[in-house]
N, C-alpha and C. Protein backbone atom coordinates (compact mmCIF):
# COMPACT_ATOMS: atom_id res chain seq x y z
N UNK A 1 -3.74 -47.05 29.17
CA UNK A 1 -4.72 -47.78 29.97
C UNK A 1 -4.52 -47.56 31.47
N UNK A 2 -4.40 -46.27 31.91
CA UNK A 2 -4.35 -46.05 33.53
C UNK A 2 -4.73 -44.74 33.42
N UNK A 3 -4.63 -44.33 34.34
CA UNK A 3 -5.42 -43.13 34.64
C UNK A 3 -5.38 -42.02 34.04
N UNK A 4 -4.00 -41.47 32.96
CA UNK A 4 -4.27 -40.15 32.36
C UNK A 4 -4.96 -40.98 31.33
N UNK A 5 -4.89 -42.06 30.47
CA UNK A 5 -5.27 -42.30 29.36
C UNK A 5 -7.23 -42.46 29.98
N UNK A 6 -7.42 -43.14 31.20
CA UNK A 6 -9.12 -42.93 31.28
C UNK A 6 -9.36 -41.29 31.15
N UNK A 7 -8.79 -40.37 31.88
CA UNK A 7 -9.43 -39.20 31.52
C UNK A 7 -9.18 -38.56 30.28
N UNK A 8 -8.20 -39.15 29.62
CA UNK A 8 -8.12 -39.16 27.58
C UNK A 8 -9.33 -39.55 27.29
N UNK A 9 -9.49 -40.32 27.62
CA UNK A 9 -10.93 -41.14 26.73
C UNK A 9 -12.12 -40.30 27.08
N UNK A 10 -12.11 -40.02 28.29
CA UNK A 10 -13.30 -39.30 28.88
C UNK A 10 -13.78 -37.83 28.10
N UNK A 11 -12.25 -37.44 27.80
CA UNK A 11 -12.52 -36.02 27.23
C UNK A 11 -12.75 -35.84 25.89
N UNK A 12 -12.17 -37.26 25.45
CA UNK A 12 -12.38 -37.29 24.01
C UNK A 12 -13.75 -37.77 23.22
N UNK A 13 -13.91 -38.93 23.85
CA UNK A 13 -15.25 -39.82 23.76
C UNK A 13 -16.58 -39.17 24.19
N UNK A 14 -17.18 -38.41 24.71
CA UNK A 14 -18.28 -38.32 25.13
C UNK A 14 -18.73 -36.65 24.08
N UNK A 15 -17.71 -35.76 23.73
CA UNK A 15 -17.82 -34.62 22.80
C UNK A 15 -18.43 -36.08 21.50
N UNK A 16 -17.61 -36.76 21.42
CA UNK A 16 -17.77 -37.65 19.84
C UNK A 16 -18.90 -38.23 19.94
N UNK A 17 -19.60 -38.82 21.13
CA UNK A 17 -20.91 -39.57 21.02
C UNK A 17 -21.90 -39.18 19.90
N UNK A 18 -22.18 -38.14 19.53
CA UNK A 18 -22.98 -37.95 18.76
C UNK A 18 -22.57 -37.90 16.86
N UNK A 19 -20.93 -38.48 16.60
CA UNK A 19 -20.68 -38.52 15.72
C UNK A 19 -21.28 -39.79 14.55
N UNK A 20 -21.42 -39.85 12.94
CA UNK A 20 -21.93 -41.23 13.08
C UNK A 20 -20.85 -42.57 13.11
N UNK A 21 -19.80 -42.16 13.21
CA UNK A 21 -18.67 -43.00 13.47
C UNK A 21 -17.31 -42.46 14.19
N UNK A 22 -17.02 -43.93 14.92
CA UNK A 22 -15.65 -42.93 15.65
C UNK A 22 -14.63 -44.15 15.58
N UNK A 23 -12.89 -43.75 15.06
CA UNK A 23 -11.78 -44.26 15.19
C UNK A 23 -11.44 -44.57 16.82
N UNK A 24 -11.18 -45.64 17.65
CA UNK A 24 -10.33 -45.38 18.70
C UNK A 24 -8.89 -45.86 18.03
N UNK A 25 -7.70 -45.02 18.71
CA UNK A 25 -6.48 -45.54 18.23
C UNK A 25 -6.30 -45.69 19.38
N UNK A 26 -5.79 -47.07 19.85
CA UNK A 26 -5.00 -47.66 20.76
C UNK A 26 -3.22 -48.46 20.28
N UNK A 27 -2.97 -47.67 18.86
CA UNK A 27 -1.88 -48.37 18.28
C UNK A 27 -0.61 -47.77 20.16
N UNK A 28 0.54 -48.53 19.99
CA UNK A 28 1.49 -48.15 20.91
C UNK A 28 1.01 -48.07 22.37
N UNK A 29 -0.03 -48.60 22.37
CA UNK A 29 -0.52 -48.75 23.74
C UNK A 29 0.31 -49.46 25.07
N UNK A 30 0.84 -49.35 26.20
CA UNK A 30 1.69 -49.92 26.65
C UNK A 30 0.74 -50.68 27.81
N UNK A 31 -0.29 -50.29 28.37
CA UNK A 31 -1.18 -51.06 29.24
C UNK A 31 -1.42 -50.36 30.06
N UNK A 32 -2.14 -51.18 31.34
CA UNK A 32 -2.80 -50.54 32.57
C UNK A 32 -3.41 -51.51 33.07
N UNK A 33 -4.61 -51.03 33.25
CA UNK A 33 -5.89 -51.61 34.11
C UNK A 33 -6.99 -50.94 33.90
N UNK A 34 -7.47 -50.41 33.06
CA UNK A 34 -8.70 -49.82 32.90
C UNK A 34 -9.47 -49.53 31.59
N UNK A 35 -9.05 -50.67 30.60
CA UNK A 35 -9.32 -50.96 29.70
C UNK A 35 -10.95 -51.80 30.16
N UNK A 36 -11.45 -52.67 30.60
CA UNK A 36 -12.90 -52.64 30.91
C UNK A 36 -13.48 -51.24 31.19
N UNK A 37 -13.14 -50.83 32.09
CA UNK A 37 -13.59 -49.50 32.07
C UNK A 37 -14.04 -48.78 30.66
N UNK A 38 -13.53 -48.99 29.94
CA UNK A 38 -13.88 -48.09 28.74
C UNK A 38 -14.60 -49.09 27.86
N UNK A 39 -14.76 -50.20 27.99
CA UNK A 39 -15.38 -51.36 27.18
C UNK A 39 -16.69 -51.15 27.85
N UNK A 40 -16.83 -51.15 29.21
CA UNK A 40 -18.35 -50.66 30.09
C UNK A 40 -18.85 -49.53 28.81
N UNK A 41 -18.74 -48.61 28.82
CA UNK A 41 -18.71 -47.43 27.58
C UNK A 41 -19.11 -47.83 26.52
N UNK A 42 -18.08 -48.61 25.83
CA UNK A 42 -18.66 -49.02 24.22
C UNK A 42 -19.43 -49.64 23.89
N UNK A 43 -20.11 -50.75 25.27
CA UNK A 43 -21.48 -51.52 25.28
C UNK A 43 -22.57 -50.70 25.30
N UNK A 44 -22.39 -49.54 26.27
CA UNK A 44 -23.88 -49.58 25.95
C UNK A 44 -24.80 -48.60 24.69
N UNK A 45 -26.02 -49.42 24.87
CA UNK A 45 -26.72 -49.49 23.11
C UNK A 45 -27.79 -48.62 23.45
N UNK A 46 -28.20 -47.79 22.63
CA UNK A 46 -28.99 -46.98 22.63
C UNK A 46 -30.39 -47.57 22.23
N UNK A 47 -31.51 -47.13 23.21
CA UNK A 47 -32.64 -48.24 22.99
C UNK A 47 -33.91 -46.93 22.89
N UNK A 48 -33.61 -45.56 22.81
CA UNK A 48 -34.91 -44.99 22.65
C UNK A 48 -34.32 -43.41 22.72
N UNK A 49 -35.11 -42.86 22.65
CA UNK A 49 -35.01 -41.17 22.60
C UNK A 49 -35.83 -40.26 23.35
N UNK A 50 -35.26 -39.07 23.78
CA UNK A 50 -35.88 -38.51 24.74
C UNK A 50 -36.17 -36.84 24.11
N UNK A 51 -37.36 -36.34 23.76
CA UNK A 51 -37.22 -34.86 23.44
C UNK A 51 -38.06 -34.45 24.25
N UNK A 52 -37.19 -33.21 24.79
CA UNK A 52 -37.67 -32.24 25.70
C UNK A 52 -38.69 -31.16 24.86
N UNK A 53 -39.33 -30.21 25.86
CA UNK A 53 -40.22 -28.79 25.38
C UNK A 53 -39.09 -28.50 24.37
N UNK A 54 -37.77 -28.55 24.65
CA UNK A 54 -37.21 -27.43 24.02
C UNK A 54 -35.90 -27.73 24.03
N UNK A 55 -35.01 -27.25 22.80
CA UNK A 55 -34.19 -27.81 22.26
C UNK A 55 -34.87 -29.73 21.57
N UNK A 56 -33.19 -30.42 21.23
CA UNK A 56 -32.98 -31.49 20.72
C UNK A 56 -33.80 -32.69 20.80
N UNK A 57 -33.09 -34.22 20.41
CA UNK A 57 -33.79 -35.40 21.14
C UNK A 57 -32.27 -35.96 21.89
N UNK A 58 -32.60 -36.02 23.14
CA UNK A 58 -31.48 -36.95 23.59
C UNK A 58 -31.21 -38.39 23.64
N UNK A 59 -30.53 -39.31 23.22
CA UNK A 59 -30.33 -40.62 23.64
C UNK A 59 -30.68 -41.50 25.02
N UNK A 60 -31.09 -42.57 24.94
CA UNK A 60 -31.04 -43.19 26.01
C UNK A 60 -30.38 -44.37 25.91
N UNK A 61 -29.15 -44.55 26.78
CA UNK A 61 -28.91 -43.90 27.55
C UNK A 61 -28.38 -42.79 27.28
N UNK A 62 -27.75 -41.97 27.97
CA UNK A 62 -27.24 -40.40 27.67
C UNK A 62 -26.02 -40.83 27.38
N UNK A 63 -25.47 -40.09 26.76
CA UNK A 63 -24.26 -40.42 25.80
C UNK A 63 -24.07 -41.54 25.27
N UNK A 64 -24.78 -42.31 24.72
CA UNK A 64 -24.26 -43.50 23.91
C UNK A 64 -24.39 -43.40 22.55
N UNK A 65 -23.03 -44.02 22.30
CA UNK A 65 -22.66 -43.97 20.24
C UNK A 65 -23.98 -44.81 20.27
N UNK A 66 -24.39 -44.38 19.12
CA UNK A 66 -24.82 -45.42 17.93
C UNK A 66 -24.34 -44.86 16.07
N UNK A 67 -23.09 -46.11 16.27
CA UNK A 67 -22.71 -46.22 14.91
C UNK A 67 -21.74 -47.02 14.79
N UNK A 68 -21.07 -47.18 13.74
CA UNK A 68 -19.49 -47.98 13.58
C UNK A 68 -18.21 -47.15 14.43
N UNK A 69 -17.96 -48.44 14.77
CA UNK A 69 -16.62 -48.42 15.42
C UNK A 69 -15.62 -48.97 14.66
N UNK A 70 -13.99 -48.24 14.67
CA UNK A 70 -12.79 -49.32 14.16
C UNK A 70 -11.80 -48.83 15.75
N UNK A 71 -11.14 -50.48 15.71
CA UNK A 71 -10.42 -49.71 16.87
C UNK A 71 -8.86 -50.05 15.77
N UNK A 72 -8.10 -49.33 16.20
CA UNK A 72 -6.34 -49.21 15.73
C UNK A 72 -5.62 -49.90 16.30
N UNK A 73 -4.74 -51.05 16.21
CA UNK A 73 -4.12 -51.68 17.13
C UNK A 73 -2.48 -52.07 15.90
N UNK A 74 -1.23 -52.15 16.76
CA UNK A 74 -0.34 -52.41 16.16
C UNK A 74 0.82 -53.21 16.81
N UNK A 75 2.06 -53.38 16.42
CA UNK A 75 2.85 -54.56 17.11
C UNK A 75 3.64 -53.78 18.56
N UNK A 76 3.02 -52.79 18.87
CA UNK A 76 3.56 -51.71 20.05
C UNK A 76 2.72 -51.59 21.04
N UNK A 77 1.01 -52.77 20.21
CA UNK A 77 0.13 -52.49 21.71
C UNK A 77 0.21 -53.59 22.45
N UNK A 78 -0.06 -53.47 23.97
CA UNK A 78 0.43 -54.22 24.86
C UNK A 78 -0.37 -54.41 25.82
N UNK A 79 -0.29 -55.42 26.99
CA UNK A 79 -0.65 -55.80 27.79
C UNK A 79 -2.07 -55.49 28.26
N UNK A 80 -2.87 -54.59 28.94
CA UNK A 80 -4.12 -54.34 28.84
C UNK A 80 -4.86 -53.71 27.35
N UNK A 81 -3.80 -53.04 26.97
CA UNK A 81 -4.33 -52.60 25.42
C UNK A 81 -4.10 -53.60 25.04
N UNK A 82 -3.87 -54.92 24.99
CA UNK A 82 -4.49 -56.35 24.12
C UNK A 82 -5.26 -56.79 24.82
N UNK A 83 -5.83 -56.94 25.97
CA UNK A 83 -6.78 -56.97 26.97
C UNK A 83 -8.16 -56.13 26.05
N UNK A 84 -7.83 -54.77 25.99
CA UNK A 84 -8.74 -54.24 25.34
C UNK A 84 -9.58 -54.20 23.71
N UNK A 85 -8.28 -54.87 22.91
CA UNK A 85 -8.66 -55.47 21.68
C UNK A 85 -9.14 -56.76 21.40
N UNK A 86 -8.45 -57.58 22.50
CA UNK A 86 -9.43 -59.30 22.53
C UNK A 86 -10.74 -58.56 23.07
N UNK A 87 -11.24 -58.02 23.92
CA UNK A 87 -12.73 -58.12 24.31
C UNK A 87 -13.33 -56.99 23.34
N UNK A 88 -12.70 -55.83 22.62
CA UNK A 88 -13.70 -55.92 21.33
C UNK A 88 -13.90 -56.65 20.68
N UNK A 89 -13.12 -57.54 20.41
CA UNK A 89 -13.30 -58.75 18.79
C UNK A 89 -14.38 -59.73 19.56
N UNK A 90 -14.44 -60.32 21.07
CA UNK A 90 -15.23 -61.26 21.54
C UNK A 90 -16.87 -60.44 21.59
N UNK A 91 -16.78 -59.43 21.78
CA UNK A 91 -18.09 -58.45 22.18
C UNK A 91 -18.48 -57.84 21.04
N UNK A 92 -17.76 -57.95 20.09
CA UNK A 92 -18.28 -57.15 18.38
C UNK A 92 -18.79 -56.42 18.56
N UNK A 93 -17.34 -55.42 19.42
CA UNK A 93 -18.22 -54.21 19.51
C UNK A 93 -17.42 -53.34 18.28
N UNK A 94 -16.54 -53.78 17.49
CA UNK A 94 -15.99 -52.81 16.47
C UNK A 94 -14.65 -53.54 15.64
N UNK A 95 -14.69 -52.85 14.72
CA UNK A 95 -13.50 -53.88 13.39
C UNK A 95 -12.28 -53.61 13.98
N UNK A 96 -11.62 -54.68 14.20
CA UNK A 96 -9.89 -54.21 14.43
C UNK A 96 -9.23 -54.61 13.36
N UNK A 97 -8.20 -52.90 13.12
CA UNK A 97 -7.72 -52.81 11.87
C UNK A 97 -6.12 -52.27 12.51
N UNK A 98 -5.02 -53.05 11.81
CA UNK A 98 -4.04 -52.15 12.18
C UNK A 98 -2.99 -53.92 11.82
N UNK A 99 -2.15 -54.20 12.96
CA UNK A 99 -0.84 -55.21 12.97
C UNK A 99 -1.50 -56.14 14.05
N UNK A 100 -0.71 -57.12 14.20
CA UNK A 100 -0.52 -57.89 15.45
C UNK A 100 0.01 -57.16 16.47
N UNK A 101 -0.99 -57.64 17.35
CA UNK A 101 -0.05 -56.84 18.92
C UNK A 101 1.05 -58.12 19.16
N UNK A 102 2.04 -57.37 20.29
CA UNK A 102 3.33 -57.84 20.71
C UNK A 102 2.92 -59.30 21.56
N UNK A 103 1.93 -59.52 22.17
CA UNK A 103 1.67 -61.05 23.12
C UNK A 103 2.24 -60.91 24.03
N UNK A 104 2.28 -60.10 24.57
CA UNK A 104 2.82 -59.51 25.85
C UNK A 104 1.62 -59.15 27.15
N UNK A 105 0.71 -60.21 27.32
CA UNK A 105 -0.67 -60.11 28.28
C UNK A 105 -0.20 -60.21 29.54
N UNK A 106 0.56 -61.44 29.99
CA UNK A 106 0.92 -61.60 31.49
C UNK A 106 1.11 -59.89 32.30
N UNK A 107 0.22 -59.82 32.96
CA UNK A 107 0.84 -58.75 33.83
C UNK A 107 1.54 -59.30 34.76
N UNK A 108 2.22 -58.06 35.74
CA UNK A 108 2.98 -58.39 36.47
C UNK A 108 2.81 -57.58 38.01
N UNK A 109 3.45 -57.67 39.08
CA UNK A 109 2.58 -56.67 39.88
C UNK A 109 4.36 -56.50 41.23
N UNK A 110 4.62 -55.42 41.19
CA UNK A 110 6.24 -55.51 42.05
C UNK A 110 5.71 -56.22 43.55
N UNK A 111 7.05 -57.30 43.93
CA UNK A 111 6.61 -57.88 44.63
C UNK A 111 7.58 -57.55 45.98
N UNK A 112 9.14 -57.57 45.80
CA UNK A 112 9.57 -57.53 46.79
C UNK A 112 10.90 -56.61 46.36
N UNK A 113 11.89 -55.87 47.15
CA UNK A 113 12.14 -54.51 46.71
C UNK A 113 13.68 -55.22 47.62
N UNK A 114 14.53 -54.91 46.52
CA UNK A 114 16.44 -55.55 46.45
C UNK A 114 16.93 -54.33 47.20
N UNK A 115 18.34 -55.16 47.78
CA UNK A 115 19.02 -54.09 48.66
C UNK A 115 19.54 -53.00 47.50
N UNK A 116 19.62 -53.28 46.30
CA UNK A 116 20.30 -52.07 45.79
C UNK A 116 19.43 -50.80 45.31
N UNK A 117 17.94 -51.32 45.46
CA UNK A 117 17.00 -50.62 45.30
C UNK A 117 16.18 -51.05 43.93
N UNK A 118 16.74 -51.92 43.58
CA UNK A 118 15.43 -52.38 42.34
C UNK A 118 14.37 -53.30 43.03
N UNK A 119 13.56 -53.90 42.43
CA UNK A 119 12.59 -54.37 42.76
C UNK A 119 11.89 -55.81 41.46
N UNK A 120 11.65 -56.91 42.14
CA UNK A 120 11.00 -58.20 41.38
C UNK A 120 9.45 -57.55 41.01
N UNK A 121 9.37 -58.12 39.50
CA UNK A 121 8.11 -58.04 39.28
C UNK A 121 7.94 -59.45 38.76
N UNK A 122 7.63 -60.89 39.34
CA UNK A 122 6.69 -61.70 38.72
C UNK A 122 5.83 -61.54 37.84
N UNK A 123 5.38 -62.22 36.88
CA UNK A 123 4.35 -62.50 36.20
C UNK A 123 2.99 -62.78 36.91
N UNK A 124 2.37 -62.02 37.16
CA UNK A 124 1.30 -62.09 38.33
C UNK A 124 -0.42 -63.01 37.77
N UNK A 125 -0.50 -62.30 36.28
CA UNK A 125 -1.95 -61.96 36.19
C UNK A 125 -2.11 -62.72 34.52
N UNK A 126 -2.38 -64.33 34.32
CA UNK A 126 -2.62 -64.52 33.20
C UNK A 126 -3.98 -64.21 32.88
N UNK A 127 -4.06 -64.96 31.31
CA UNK A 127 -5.91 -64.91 30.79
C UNK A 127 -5.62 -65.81 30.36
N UNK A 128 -6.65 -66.59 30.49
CA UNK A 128 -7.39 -67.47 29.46
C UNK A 128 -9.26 -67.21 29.44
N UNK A 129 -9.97 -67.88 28.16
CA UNK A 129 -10.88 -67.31 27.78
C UNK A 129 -11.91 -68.62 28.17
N UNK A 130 -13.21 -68.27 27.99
CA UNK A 130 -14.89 -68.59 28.24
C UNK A 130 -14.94 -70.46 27.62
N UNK A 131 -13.42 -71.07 26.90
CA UNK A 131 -13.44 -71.91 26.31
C UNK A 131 -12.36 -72.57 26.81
N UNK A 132 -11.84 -72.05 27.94
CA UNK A 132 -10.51 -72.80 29.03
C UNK A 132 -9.27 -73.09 27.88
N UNK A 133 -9.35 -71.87 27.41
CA UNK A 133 -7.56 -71.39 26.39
C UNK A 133 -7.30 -70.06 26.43
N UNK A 134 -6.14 -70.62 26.92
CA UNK A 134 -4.86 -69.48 27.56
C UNK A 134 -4.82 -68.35 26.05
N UNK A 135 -5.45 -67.29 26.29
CA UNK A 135 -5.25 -66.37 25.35
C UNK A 135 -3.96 -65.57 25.11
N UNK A 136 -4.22 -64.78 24.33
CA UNK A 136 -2.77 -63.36 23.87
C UNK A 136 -1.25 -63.72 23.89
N UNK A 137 -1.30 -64.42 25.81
CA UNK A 137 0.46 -64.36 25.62
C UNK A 137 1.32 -65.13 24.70
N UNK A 138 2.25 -64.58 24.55
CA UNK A 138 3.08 -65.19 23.48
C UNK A 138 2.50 -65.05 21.49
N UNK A 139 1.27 -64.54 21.68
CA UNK A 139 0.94 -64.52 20.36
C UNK A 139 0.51 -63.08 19.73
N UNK A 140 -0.46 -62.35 20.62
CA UNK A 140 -0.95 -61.76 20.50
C UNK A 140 -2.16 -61.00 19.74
N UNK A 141 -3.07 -60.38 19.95
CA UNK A 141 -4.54 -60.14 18.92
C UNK A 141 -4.21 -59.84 17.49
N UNK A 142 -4.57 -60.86 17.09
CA UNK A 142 -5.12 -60.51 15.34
C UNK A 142 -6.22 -59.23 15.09
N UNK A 143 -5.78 -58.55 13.91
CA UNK A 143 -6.53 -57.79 13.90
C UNK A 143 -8.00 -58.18 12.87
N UNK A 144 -8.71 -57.91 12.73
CA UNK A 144 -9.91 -58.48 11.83
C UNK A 144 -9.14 -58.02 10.20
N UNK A 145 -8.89 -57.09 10.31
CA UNK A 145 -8.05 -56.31 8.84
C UNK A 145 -6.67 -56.13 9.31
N UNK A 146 -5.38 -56.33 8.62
CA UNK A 146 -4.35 -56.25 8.74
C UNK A 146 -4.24 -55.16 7.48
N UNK A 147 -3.65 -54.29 8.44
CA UNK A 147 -3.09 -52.61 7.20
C UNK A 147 -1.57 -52.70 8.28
N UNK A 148 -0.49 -52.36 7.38
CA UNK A 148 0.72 -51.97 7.88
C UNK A 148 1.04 -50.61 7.25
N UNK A 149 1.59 -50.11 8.30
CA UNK A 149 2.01 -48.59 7.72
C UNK A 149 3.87 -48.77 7.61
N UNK A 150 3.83 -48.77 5.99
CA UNK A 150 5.14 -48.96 6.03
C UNK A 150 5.95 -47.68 6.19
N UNK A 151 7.23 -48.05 6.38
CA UNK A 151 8.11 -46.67 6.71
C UNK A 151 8.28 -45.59 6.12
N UNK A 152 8.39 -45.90 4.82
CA UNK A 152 7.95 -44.23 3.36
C UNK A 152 7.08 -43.86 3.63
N UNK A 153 5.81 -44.24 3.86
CA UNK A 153 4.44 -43.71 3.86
C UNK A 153 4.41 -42.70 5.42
N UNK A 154 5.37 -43.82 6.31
CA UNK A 154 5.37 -42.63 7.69
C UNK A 154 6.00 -41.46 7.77
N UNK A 155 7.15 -41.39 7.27
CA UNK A 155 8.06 -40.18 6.83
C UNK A 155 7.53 -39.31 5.87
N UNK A 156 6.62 -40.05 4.89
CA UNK A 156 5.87 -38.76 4.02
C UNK A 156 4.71 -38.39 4.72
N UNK A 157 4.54 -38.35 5.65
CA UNK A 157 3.68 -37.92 6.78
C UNK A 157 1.91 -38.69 6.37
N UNK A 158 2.16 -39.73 5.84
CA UNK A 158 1.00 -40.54 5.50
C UNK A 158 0.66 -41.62 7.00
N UNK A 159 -0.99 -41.79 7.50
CA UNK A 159 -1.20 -42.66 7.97
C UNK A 159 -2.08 -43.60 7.87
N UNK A 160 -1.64 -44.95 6.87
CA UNK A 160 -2.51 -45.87 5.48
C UNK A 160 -3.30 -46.55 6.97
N UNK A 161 -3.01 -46.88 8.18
CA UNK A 161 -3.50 -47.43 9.03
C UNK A 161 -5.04 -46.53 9.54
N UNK A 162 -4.73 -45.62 9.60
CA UNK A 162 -6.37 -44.20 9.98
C UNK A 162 -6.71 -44.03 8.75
N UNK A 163 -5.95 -43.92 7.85
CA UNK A 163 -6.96 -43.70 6.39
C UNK A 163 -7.91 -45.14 6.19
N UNK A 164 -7.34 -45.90 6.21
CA UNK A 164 -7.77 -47.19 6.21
C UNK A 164 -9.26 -47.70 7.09
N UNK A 165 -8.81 -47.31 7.63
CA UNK A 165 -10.16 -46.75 9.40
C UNK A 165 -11.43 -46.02 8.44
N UNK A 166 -11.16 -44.88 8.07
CA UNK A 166 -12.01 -43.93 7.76
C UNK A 166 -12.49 -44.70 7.22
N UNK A 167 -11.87 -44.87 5.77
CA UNK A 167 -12.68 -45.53 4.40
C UNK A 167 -13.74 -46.96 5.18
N UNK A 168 -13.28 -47.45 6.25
CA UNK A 168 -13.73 -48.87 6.13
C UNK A 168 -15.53 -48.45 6.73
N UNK A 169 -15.17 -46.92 7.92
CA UNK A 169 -16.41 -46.75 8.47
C UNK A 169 -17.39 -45.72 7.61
N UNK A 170 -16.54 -45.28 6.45
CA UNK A 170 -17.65 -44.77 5.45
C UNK A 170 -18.45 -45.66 4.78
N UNK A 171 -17.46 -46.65 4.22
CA UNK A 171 -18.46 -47.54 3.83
C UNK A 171 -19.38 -48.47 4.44
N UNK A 172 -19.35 -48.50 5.69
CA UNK A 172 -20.27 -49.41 6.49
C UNK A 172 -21.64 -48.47 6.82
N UNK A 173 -21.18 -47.34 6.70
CA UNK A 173 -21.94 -46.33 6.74
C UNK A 173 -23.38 -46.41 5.34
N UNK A 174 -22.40 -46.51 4.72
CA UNK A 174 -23.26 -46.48 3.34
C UNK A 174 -23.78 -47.33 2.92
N UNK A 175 -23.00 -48.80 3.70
CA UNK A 175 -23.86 -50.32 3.53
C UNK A 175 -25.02 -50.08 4.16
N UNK A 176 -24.78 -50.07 4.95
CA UNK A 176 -25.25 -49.95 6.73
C UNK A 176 -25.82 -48.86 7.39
N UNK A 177 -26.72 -48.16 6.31
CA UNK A 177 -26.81 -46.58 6.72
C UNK A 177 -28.52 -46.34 7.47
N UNK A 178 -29.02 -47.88 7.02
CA UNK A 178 -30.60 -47.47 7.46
C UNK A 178 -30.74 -48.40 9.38
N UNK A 179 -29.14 -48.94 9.17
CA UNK A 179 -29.05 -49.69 10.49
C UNK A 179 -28.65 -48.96 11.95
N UNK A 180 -28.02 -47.89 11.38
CA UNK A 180 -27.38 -46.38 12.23
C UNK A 180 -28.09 -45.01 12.23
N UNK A 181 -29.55 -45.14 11.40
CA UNK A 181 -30.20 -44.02 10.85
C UNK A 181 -30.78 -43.80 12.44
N UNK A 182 -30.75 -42.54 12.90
CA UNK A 182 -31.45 -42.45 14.64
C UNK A 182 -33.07 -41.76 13.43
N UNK A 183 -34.33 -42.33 14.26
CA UNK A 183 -35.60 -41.46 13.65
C UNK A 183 -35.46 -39.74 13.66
N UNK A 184 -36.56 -39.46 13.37
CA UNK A 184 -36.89 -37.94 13.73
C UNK A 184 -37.75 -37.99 14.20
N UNK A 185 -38.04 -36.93 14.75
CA UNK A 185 -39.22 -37.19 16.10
C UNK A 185 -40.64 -37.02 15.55
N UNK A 186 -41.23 -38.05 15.96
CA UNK A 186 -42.50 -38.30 15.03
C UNK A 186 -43.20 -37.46 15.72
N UNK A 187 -44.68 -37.40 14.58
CA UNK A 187 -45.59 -36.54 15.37
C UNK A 187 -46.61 -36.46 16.31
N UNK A 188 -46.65 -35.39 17.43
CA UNK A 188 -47.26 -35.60 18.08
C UNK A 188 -48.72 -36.14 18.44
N UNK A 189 -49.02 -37.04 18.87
CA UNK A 189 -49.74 -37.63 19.54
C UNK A 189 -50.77 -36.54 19.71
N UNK A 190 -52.51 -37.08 19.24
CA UNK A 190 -53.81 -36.33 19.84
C UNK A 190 -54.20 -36.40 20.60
N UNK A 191 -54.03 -36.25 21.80
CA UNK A 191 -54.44 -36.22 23.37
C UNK A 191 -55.45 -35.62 23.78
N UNK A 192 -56.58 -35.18 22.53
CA UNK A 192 -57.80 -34.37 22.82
C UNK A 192 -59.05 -35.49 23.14
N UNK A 193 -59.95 -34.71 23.85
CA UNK A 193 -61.05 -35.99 24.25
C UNK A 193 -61.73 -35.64 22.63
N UNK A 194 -62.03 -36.91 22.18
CA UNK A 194 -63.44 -37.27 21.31
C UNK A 194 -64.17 -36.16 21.19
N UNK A 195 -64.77 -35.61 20.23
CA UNK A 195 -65.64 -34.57 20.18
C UNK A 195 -65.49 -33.07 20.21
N UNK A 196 -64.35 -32.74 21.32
CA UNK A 196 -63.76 -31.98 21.08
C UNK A 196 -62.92 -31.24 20.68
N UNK A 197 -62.97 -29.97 20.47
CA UNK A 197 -62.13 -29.38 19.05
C UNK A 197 -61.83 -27.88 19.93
N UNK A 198 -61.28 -27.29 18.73
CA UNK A 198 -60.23 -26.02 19.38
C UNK A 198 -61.81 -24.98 20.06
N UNK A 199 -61.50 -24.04 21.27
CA UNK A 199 -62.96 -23.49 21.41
C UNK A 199 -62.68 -22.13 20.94
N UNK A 200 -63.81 -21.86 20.25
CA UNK A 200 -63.19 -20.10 19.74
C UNK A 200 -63.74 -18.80 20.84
């Protein structure tokens, strides 16, 4: 959630827009500040279509998903990456599947710098939510589905947490398939005056 991970997302996310579903994994997330930033992104909703002379139909807005989302979250994600999983679950913008995060929200921000050269970081930056309760710290985001990837399954190079993902957005897919269906471009419109017809 800082700056190489926004231009992660950037490079990753906008090739995928046109997929009909996309995994974010934010498992082991350690934080940042730019987790809205990428929630700006997952809001917006596609409200119409644009086809040119030539080539495709494009979305409006330009690059926006329309389909299921799961996001990945586990007991390693942290501080703005639980920032970023409470405001999917409040914004429904996608299923969270994975562990409890760590409850580790308080940020902190360095304040004043020791003769031996370390430096204080206070607890700078709580949350609480739209209902005046102190969210995350100390507890941390529930996931909507709880999958644990136990330790055999990680060493046999299995991941029940992304498999888990897939299956959940195939099938929402298949529930849910006439709710994600984009049209095809209907046909054109007769724009000829009354009466008249092709002239030979």
């Amino acid at each position: 959630m800082g700056e190489p991970g926004l231009i992660e997302f950037g490079a990753y996310w906008y090739p995928q827009t046109g997929r009909e579903g996309i995994v974010i994994d934010e498992r082991d997330n350690g934080g940042g500040f730019v987790g809205d930033m990428i929630i700006d992104r997952l809001e917006r909703v596609m409200w119409s279509l644009t086809i040119p002379r030539e080539g495709g139909p494009g979305r409006n807005p330009e690059r926006a998903f329309h389909g299921p989302l799961a996001v990945l979250i586990n007991e390693d994600t942290g501080s703005n990456g639980e920032f970023f999983a409470e405001a999917v679950k409040v914004r429904n913008l996608a299923t969270v599947i994975g562990m409890r995060t760590w409850g580790g929200a308080i940020g902190i921000e360095p304040h004043q710098d020791l003769v031996d050269g370390g430096t204080v970081t206070p607890p700078q930056f709580g949350l609480y939510d739209l209902h005046g309760k102190w969210i995350i710290e100390g507890r941390g985001v529930e996931p909507h589905i709880e999958v644990q990837n136990q330790p055999a399954a990680v060493v046999a190079g299995r991941d029940d947490q992304l498999d888990y993902a897939i299956g959940h957005l195939l099938g929402r897919l298949k529930d849910e398939g006439g709710l994600w269906r984009i049209p095809a471009v209907p046909d054109y419109p007769d724009k000829s005056k009354p009466g008249e017809g092709v002239r030979k």
